[in-house]
N, C-alpha and C. Protein backbone atom coordinates (compact mmCIF):
# COMPACT_ATOMS: atom_id res chain seq x y z
N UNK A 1 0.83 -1.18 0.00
CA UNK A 1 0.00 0.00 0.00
C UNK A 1 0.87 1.25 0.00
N UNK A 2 0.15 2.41 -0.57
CA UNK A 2 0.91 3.81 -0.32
C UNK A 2 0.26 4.90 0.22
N UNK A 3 0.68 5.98 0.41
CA UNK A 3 0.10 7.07 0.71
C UNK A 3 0.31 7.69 -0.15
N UNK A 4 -0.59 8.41 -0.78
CA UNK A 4 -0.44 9.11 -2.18
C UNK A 4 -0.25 10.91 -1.13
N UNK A 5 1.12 11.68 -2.42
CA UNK A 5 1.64 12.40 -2.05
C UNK A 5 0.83 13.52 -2.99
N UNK A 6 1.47 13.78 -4.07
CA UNK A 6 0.83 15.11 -5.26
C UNK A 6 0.87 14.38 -6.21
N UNK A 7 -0.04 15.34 -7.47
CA UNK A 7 0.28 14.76 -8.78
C UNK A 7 1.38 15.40 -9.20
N UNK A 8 2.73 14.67 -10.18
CA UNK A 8 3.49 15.49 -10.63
C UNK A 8 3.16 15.29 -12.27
N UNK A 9 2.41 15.27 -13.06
CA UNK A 9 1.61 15.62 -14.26
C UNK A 9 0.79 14.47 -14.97
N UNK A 10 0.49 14.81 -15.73
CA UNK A 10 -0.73 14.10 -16.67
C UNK A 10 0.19 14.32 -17.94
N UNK A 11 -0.71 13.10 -19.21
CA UNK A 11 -0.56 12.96 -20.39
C UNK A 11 -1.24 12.58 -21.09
N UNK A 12 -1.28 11.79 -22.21
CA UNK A 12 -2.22 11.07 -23.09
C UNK A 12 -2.91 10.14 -22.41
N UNK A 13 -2.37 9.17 -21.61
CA UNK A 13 -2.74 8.09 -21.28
C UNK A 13 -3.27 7.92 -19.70
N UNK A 14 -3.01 9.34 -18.78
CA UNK A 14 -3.12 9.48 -17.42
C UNK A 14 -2.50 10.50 -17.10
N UNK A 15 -2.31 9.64 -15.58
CA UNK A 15 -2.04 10.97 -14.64
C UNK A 15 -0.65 10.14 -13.80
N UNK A 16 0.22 10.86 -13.32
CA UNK A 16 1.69 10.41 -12.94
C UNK A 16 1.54 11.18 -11.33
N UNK A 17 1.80 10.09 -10.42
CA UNK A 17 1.26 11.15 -8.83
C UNK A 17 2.75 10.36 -7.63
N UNK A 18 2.99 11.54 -7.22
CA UNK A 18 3.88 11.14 -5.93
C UNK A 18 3.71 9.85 -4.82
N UNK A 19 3.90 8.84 -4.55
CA UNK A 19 3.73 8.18 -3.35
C UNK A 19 4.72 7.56 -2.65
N UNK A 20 4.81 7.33 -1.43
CA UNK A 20 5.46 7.09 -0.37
C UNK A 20 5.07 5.46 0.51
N UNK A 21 5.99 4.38 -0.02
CA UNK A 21 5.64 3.14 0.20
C UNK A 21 5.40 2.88 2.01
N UNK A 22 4.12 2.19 2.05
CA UNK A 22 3.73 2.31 3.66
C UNK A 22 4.52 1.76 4.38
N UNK A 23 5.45 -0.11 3.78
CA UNK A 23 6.22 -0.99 4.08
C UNK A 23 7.59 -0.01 4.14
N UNK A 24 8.25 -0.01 3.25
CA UNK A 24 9.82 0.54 3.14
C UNK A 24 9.98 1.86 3.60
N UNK A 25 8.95 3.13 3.33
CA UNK A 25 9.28 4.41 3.35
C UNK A 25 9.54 4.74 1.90
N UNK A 26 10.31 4.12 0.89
CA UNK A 26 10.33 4.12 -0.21
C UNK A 26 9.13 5.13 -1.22
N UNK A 27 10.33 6.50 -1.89
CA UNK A 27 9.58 7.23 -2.54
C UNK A 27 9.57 6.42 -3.55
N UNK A 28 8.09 6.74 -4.26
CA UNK A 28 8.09 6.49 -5.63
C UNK A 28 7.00 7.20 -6.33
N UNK A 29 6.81 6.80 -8.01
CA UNK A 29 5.93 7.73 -9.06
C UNK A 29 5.11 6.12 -9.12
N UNK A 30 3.79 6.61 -9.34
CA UNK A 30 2.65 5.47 -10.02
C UNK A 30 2.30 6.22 -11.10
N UNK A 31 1.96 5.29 -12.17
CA UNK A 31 1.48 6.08 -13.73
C UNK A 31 0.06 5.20 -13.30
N UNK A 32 -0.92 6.13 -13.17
CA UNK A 32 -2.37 5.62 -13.53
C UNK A 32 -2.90 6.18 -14.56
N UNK A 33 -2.82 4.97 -15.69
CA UNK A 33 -3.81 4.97 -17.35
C UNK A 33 -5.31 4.68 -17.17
N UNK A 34 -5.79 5.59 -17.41
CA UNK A 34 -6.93 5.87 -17.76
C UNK A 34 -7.58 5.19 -18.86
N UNK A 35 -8.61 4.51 -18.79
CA UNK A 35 -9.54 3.38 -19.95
C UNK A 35 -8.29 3.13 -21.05
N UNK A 36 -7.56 1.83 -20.30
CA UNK A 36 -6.28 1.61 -20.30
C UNK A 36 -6.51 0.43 -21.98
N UNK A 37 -8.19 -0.28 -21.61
CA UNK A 37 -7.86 -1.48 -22.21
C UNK A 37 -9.90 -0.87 -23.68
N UNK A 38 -9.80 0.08 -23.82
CA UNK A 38 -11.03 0.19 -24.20
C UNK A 38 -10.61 0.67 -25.65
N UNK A 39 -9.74 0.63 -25.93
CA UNK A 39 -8.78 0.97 -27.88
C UNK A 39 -7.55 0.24 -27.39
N UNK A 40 -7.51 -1.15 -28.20
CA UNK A 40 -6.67 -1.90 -28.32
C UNK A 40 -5.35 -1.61 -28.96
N UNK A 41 -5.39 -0.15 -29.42
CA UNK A 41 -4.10 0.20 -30.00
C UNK A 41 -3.20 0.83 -28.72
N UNK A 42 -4.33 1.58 -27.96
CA UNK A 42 -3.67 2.30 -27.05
C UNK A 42 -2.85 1.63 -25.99
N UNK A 43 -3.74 0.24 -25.52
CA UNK A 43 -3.18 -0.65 -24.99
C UNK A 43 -2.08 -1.26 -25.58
N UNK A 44 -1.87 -1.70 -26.67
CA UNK A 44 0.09 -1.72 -27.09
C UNK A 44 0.32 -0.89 -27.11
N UNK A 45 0.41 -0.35 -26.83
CA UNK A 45 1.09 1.20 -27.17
C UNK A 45 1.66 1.75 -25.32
N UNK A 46 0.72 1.36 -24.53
CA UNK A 46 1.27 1.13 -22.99
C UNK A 46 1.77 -0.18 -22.74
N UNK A 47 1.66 -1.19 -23.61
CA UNK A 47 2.46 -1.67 -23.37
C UNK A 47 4.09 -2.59 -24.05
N UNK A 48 3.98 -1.27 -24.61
CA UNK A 48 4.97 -1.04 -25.16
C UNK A 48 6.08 -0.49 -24.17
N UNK A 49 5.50 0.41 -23.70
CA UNK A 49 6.27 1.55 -22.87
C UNK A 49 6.43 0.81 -21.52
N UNK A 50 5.67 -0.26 -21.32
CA UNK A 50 6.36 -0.77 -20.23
C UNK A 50 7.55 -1.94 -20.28
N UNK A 51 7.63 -2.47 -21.33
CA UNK A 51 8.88 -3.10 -22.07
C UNK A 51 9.88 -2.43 -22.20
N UNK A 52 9.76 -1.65 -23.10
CA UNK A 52 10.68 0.06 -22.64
C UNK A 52 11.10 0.44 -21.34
N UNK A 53 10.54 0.20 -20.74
CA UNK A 53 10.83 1.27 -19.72
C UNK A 53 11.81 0.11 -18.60
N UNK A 54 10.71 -0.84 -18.72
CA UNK A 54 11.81 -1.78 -17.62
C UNK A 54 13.29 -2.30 -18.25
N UNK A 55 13.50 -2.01 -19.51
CA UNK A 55 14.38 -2.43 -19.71
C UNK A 55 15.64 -1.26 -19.69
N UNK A 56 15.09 0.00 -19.18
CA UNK A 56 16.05 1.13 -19.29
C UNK A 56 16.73 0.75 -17.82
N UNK A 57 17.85 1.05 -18.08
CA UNK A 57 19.38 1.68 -16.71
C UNK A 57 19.58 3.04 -16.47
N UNK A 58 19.47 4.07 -16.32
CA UNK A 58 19.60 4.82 -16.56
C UNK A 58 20.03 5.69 -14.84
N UNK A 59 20.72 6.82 -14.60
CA UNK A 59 20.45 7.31 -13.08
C UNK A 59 19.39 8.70 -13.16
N UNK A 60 18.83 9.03 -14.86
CA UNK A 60 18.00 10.07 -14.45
C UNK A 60 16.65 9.68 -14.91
N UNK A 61 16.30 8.22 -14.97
CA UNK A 61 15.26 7.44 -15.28
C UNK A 61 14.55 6.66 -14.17
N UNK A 62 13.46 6.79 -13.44
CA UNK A 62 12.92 6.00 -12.60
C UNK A 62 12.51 4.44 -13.15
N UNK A 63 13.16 3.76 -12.29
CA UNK A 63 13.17 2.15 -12.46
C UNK A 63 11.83 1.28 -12.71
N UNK A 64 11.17 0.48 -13.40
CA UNK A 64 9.52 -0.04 -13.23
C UNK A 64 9.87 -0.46 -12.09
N UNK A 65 9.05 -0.86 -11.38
CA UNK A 65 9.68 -1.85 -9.82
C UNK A 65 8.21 -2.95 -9.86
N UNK A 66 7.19 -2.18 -10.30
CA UNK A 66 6.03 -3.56 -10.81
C UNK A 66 4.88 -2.73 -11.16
N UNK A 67 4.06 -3.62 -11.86
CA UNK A 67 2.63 -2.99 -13.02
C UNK A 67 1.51 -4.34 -12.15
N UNK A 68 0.54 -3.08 -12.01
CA UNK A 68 -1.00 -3.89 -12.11
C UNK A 68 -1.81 -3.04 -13.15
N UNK A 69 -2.74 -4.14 -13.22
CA UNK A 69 -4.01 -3.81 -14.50
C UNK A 69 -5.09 -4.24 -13.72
């Protein structure tokens, strides 16, 4: 569980919001997509970006750490 902090912006697909893990203390970003699965293009298309994304290294890139649907 988290405690949700602020939003730090929106896009095509949602909204991107601050939270603070209840277990660890652990900051982190949640991406919540919005009618994620209702245009089947849009849905590859997120999940695309989550293939992408977990596969980035990066130190000015936030890490996936895990996805629910």
């Amino acid at each position: 569980m988290w405690w949700w902090s602020r939003q730090l912006g929106t896009g095509a697909y949602g909204m991107v919001v601050s939270a603070q893990d209840r277990l660890t203390g652990r900051r982190i970003a949640i991406k919540k997509c919005a009618n994620l699965f209702v245009d089947p293009v849009d849905a590859r298309k997120i999940g695309r970006e989550i293939r992408i994304m977990s596969q980035l290294d990066h130190p000015n890139i936030l890490k996936v750490r895990s996805t629910l649907c």
